[in-house]
Protein backbone atom coordinates (compact mmCIF):
# COMPACT_ATOMS: atom_id res chain seq x y z
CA UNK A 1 100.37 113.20 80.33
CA UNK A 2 101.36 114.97 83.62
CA UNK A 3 104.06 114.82 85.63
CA UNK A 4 104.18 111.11 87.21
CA UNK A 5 104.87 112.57 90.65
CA UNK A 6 101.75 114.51 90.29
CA UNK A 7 99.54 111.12 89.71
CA UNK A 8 100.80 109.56 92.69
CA UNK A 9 100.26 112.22 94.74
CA UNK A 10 96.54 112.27 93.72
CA UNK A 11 96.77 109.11 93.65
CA UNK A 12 98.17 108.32 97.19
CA UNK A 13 95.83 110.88 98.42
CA UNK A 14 92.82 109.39 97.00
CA UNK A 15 92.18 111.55 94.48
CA UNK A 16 89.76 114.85 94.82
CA UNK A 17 87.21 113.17 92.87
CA UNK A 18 87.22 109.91 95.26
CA UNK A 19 86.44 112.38 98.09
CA UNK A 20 83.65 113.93 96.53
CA UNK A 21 82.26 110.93 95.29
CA UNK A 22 82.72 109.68 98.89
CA UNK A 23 81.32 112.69 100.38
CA UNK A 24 78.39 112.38 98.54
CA UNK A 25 77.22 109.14 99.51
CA UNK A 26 78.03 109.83 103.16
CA UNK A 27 75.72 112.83 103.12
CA UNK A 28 72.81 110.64 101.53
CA UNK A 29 73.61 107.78 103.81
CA UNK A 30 73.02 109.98 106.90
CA UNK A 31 70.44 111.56 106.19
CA UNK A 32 68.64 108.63 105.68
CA UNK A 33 69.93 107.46 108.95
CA UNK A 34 69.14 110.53 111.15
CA UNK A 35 65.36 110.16 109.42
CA UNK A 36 65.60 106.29 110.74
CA UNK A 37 66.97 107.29 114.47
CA UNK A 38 64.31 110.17 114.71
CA UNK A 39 61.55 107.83 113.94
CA UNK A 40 63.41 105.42 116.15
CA UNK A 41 63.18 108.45 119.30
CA UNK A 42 59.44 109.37 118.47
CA UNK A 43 58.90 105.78 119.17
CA UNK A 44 60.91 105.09 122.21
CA UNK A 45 59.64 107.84 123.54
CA UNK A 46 55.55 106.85 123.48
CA UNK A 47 56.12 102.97 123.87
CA UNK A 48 55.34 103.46 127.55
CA UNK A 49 59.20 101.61 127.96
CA UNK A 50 59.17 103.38 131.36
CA UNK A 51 56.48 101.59 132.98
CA UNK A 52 57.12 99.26 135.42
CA UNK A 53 55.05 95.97 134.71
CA UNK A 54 55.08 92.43 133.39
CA UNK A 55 55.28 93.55 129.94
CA UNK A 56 58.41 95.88 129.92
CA UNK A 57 61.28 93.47 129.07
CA UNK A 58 59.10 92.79 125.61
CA UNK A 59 58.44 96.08 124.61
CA UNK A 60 62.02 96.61 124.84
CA UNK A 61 62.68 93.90 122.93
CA UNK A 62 60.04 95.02 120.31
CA UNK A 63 61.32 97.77 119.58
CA UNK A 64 65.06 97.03 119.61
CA UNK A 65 63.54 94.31 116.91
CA UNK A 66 62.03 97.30 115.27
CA UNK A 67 64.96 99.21 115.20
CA UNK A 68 67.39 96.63 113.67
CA UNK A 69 64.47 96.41 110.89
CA UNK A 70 63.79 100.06 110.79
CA UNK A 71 67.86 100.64 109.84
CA UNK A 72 68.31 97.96 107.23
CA UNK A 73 64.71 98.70 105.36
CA UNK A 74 65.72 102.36 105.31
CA UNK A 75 69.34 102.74 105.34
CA UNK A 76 71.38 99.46 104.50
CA UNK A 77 69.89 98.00 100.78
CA UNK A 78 68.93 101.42 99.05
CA UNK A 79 72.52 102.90 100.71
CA UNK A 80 74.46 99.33 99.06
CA UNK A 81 72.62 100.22 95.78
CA UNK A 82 73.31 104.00 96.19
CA UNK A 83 77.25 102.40 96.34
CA UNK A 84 77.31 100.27 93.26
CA UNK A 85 76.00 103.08 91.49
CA UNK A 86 78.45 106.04 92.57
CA UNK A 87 81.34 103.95 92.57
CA UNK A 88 80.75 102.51 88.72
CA UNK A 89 82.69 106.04 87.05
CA UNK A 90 85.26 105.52 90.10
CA UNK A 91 86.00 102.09 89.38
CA UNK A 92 86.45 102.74 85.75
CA UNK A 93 88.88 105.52 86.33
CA UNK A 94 90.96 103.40 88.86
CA UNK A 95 91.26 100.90 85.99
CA UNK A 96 92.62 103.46 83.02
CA UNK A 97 95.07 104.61 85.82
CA UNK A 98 96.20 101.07 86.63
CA UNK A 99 96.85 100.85 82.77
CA UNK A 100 99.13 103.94 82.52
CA UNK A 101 101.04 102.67 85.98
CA UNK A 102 101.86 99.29 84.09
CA UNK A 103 102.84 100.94 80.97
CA UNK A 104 105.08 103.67 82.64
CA UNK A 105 106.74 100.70 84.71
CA UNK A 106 107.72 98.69 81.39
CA UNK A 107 105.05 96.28 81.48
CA UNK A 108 102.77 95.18 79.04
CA UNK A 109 98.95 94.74 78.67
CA UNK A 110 98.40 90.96 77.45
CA UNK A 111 94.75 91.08 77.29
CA UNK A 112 93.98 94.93 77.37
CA UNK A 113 90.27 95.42 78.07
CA UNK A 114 90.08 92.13 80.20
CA UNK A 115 89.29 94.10 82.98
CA UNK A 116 86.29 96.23 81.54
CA UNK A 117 84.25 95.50 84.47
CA UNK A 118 80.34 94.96 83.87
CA UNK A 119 77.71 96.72 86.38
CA UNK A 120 76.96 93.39 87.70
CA UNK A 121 81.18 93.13 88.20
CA UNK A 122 81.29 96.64 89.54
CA UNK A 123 78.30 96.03 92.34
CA UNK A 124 80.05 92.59 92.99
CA UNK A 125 83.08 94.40 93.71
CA UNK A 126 81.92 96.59 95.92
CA UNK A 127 79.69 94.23 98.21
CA UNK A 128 82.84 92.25 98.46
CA UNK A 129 84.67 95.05 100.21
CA UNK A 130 86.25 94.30 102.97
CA UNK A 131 85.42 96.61 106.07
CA UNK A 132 86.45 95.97 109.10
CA UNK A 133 86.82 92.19 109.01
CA UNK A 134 83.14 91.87 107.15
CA UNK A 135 82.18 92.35 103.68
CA UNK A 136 80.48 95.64 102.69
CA UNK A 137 77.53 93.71 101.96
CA UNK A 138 77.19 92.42 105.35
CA UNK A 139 78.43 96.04 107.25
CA UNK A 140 75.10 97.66 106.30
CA UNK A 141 72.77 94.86 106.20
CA UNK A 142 73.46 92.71 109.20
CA UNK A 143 76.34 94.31 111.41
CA UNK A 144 74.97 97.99 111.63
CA UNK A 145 71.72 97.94 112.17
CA UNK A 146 71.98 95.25 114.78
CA UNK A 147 74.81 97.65 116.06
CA UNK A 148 72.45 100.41 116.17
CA UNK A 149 69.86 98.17 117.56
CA UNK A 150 71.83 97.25 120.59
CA UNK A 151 73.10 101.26 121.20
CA UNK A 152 69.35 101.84 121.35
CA UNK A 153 68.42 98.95 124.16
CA UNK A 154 71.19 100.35 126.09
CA UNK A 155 70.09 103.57 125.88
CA UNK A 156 66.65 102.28 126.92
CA UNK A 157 67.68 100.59 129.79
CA UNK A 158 70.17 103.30 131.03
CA UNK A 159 68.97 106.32 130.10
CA UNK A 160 65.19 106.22 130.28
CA UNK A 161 65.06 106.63 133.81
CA UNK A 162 64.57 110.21 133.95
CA UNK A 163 61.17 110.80 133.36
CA UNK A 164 61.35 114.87 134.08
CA UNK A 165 61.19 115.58 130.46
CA UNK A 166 65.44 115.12 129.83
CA UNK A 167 64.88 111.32 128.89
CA UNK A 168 66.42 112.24 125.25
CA UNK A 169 68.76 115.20 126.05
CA UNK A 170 71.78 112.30 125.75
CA UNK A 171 70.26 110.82 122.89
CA UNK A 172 72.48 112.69 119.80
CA UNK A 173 75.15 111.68 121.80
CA UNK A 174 74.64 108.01 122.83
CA UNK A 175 73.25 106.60 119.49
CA UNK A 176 72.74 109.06 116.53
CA UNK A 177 76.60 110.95 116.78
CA UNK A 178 78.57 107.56 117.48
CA UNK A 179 76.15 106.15 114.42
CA UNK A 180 76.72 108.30 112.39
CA UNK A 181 80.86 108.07 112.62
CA UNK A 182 79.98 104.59 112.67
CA UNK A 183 78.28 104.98 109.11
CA UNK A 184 81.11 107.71 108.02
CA UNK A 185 84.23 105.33 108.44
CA UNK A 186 82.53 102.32 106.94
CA UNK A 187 81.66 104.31 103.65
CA UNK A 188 85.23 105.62 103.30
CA UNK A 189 87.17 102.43 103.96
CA UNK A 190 84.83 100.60 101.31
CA UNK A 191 85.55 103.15 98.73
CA UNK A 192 89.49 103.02 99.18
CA UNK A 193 88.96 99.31 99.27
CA UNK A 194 87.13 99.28 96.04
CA UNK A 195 89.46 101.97 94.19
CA UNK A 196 92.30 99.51 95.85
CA UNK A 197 90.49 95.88 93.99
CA UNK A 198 89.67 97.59 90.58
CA UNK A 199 93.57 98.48 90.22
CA UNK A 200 94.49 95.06 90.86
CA UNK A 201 92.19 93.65 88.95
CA UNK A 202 94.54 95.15 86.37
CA UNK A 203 97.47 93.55 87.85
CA UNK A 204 96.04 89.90 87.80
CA UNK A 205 93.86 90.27 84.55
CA UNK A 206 95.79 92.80 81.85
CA UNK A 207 99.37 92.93 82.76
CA UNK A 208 101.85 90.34 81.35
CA UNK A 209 102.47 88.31 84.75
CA UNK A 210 106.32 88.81 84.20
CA UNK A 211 106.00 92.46 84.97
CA UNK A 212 104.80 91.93 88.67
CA UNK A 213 107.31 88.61 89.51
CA UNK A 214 105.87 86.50 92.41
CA UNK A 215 106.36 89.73 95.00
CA UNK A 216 105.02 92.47 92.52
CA UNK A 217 102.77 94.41 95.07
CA UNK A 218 104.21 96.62 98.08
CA UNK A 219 102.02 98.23 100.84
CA UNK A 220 102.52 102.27 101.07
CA UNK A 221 101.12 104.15 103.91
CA UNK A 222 100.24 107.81 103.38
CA UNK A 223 103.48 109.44 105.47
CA UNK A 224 101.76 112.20 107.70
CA UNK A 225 100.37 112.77 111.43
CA UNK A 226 97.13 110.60 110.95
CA UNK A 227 99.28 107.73 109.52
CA UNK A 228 98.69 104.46 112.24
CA UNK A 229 101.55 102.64 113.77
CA UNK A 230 100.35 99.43 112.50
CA UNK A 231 100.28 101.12 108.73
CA UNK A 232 103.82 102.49 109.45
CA UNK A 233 105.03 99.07 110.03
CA UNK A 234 103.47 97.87 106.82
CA UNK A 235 104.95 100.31 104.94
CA UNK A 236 107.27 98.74 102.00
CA UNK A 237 106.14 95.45 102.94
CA UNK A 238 105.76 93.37 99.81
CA UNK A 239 102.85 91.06 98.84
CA UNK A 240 102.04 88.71 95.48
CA UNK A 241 100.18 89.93 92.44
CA UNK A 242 96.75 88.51 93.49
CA UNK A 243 96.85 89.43 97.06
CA UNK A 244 93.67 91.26 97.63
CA UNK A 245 94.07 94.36 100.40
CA UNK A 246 92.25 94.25 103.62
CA UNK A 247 92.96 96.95 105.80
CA UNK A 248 93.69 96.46 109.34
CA UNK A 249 91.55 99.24 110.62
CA UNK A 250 88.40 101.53 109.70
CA UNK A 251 89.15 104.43 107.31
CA UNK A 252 92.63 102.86 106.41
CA UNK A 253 94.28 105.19 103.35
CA UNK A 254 97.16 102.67 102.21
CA UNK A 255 97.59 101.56 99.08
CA UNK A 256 99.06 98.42 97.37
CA UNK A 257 101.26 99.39 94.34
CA UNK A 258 103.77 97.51 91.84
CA UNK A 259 107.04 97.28 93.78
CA UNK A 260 108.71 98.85 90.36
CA UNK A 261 107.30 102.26 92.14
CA UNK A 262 109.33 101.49 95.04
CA UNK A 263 112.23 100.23 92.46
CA UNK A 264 111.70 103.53 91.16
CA UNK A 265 111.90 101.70 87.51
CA UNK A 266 109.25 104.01 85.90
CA UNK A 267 109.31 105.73 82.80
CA UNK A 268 107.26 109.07 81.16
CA UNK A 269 105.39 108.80 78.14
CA UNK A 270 108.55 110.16 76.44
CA UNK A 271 110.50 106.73 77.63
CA UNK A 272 112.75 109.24 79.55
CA UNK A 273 113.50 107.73 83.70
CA UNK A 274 111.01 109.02 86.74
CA UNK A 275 111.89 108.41 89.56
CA UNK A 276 108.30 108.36 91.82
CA UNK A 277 108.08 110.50 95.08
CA UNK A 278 105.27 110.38 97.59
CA UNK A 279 104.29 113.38 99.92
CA UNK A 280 105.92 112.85 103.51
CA UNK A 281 103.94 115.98 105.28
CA UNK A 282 106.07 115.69 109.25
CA UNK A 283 107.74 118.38 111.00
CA UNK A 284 111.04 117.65 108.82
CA UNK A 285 112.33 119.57 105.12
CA UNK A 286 111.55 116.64 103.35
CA UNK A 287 108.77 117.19 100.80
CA UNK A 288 108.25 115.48 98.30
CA UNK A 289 109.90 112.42 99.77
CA UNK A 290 112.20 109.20 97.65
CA UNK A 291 110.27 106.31 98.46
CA UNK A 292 113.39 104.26 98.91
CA UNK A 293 112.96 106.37 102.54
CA UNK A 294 111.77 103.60 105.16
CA UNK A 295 108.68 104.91 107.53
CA UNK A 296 110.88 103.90 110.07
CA UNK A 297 113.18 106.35 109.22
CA UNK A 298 110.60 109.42 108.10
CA UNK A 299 109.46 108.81 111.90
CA UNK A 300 112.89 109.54 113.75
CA UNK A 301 113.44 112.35 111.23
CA UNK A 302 110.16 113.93 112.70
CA UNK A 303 110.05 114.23 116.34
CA UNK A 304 106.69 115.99 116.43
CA UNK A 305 105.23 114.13 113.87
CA UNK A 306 106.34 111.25 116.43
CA UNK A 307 105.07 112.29 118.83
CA UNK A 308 101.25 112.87 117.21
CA UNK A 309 101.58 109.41 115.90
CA UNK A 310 102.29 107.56 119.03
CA UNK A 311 101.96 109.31 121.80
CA UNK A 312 104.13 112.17 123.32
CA UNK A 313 106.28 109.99 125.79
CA UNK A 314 106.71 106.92 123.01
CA UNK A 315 107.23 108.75 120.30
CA UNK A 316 110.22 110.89 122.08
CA UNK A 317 111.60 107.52 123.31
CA UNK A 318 111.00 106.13 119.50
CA UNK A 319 112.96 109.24 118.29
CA UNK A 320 115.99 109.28 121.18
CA UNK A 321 116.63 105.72 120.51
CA UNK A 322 115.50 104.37 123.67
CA UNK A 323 112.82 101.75 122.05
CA UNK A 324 112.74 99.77 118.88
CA UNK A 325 110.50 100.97 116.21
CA UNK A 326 108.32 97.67 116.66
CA UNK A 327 108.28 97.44 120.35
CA UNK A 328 106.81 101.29 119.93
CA UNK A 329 104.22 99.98 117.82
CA UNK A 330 103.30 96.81 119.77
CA UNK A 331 103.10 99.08 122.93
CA UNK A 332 100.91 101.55 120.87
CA UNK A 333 98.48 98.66 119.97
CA UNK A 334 98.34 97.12 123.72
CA UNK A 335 95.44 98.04 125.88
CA UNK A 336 95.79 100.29 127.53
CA UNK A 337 95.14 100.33 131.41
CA UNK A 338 91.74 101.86 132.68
C-alpha cells in the first residue's frame, strides 16, 4: 500500500487519471460543439438576417430556435451518455479508495459491497451532479444550448451590421471561445462532483455509522494560488455524513473528507499512526503542510500567494493585519464597481 500522504495528495489533486479521463471527454465534447457552431455560422451567414424587411425579427428567431436545437441534438444527449460511460471505471475507483480511507481511519465496513454501483446507478449519479446550481442533466440539455442560443441572437443583432465581408471576424470570440470555456468548466466540476458522491456513497452505505459521528465530513480546499476566497473560508468546515457536496462555483476542486483526516487519527496497513498532510504550494517553506494548519493561517504565512488570491491591495491588508480574514473575503465577493 503506499505511503498515505501520497494518496491524498493524488487524491486532493484529483488524481492523474481523473484528468485524463476529464480531458478526454472535453476534447470530444468540443469538437462536437465547434462542428454545431460552424454549422450554426454557415447558416447565419446565408439566412439573409441582414435584410431590412417585415420578416427579419422571425428569421432571427428561427434560427436562434435552430440553434438551441442544433446544440442539444448534437452536443448535450450523446455528450451526457459519453459521461456515464467514461466516468463508470472512475466511479468504481473512487469507491475502493473510499474503502481503504475508512479502514485506515479505524472504521469498519458493515455492509461491504453495498455500494457496488450498477450502470444505471453510475449514469444516475452523474446526471444528478450538481453544476453550477443545476443538475448535470439539465447543464447540457436545457441551460447550454439555450445559453448558446441567446450568445448567437446577440451576436446577430450586434454584430451583423457590417456587411463588408468582416460580419464573422468576432465570431470565435463572441460565441464559439466563451462556449467552449463554458462547456470546459461544466465537464470538470461534474467529474469532481461525481468522484466527490461515489466516495460518500461509501460513507452513508458501507461504513459503520459510528465511525463518521453526526459531524463526520470536513470541507478541504486545495491550498495554492487558484484556491477561491469563498473555498478558503470553507476550509475545515465540518458537515454530517449524508451531506451531499455542491460547490459554490464552476470548476470547484474541494473535497469533503472524514474529519478523522483532519483528527489526523489514521493508521497504515501495518496499524502503525499517519499522520495525513496535504500539499500547501504558496510562497512560504511549508510543503507538505499538517492539516491541523487553518487556511486562514497558510494565507498570512504567504504574502504573495495573498496577494494572487485576493487581489494585490487586499491581500497585503489581509496579511499586515489591517482586515479580518472574512471581511477580505466578503469584499472579494462584492461587485465590484464598473
Amino acid at each position: 500500500m503506499a505511503d498515505l500522504s501520497q494518496q491524498i495528495e493524488v487524491f486532493l489533486r484529483n488524481a492523474l487519471r481523473q484528468r485524463r479521463l476529464e480531458d478526454r471527454v472535453i476534447r470530444q465534447a468540443l469538437r462536437d460543439l465547434r462542428t454545431t457552431l460552424a454549422a450554426v455560422e454557415r447558416v447565419v451567414g446565408s439566412s439573409g438576417v441582414l435584410a431590412v424587411g417585415v420578416n427579419r425579427e422571425r428569421t432571427i428567431a428561427s434560427i436562434t430556435a435552430a440553434v438551441a436545437r442544433s446544440v442539444q441534438e448534437s452536443f448535450g444527449v450523446p455528450q451526457l451518455a459519453a459521461l456515464q460511460d467514461a466516468l463508470a471505471p472512475f466511479v468504481g475507483q473512487q469507491l475502493d479508495y473510499a474503502r481503504q480511507l475508512v479502514q485506515m481511519a479505524g472504521g469498519t465496513l458493515t455492509a461491504e459491497g453495498a455500494a457496488q454501483l450498477s450502470q444505471v446507478q453510475v449514469q444516475r449519479l452523474v446526471n444528478d451532479a450538481v453544476v453550477g446550481g443545476k443538475t448535470l442533466s439539465a447543464q447540457l440539455t436545457q441551460a447550454l444550448p439555450a445559453t448558446v442560443a441567446d450568445r448567437v441572437e446577440r451576436f446577430i443583432r450586434l454584430g451583423l451590421s457590417d456587411i463588408g465581408g468582416e460580419t464573422f471576424a468576432t465570431y470565435q470570440n463572441a460565441v464559439v471561445r466563451v462556449t467552449e470555456n463554458n462547456v470546459e468548466a461544466i465537464v470538470r466540476t461534474a467529474v469532481n462532483e461525481v468522484g466527490s458522491a461515489a466516495q460518500q456513497a461509501i460513507y452513508q452505505y458501507e461504513a459503520d455509522p459510528d465511525w463518521l459521528d453526526a459531524e463526520g465530513l470536513v470541507w478541504t480546499a486545495l491550498l495554492d494560488s487558484q484556491v477561491c476566497p469563498i473555498c478558503l473560508k470553507l476550509d475545515g468546515k465540518r458537515f454530517p455524513p449524508d451531506y451531499n457536496k455542491v460547490s459554490p462555483h464552476y470548476q470547484c476542486r474541494c473535497s469533503l473528507v472524514p474529519w478523522k483526516w483532519r483528527n489526523e487519527d489514521m493508521r497504515d496497513a501495518n496499524g502503525n499512526p499517519v499522520a495525513p498532510r496535504r500539499l500547501a504550494d504558496g510562497d512560504g517553506p511549508e510543503q507538505p503542510l499538517d492539516f491541523k494548519v487553518a487556511a486562514k493561517q497558510w494565507v498570512k504565512d504567504n504574502p504573495q500567494t495573498a496577494q494572487s488570491i485576493f487581489g494585490k491591495r487586499l491581500g497585503q491588508k489581509l496579511v499586515d493585519g489591517e482586515i479580518s480574514f472574512d471581511k477580505a473575503v466578503k469584499q472579494w465577493a462584492e461587485p465590484k464597481a464598473s
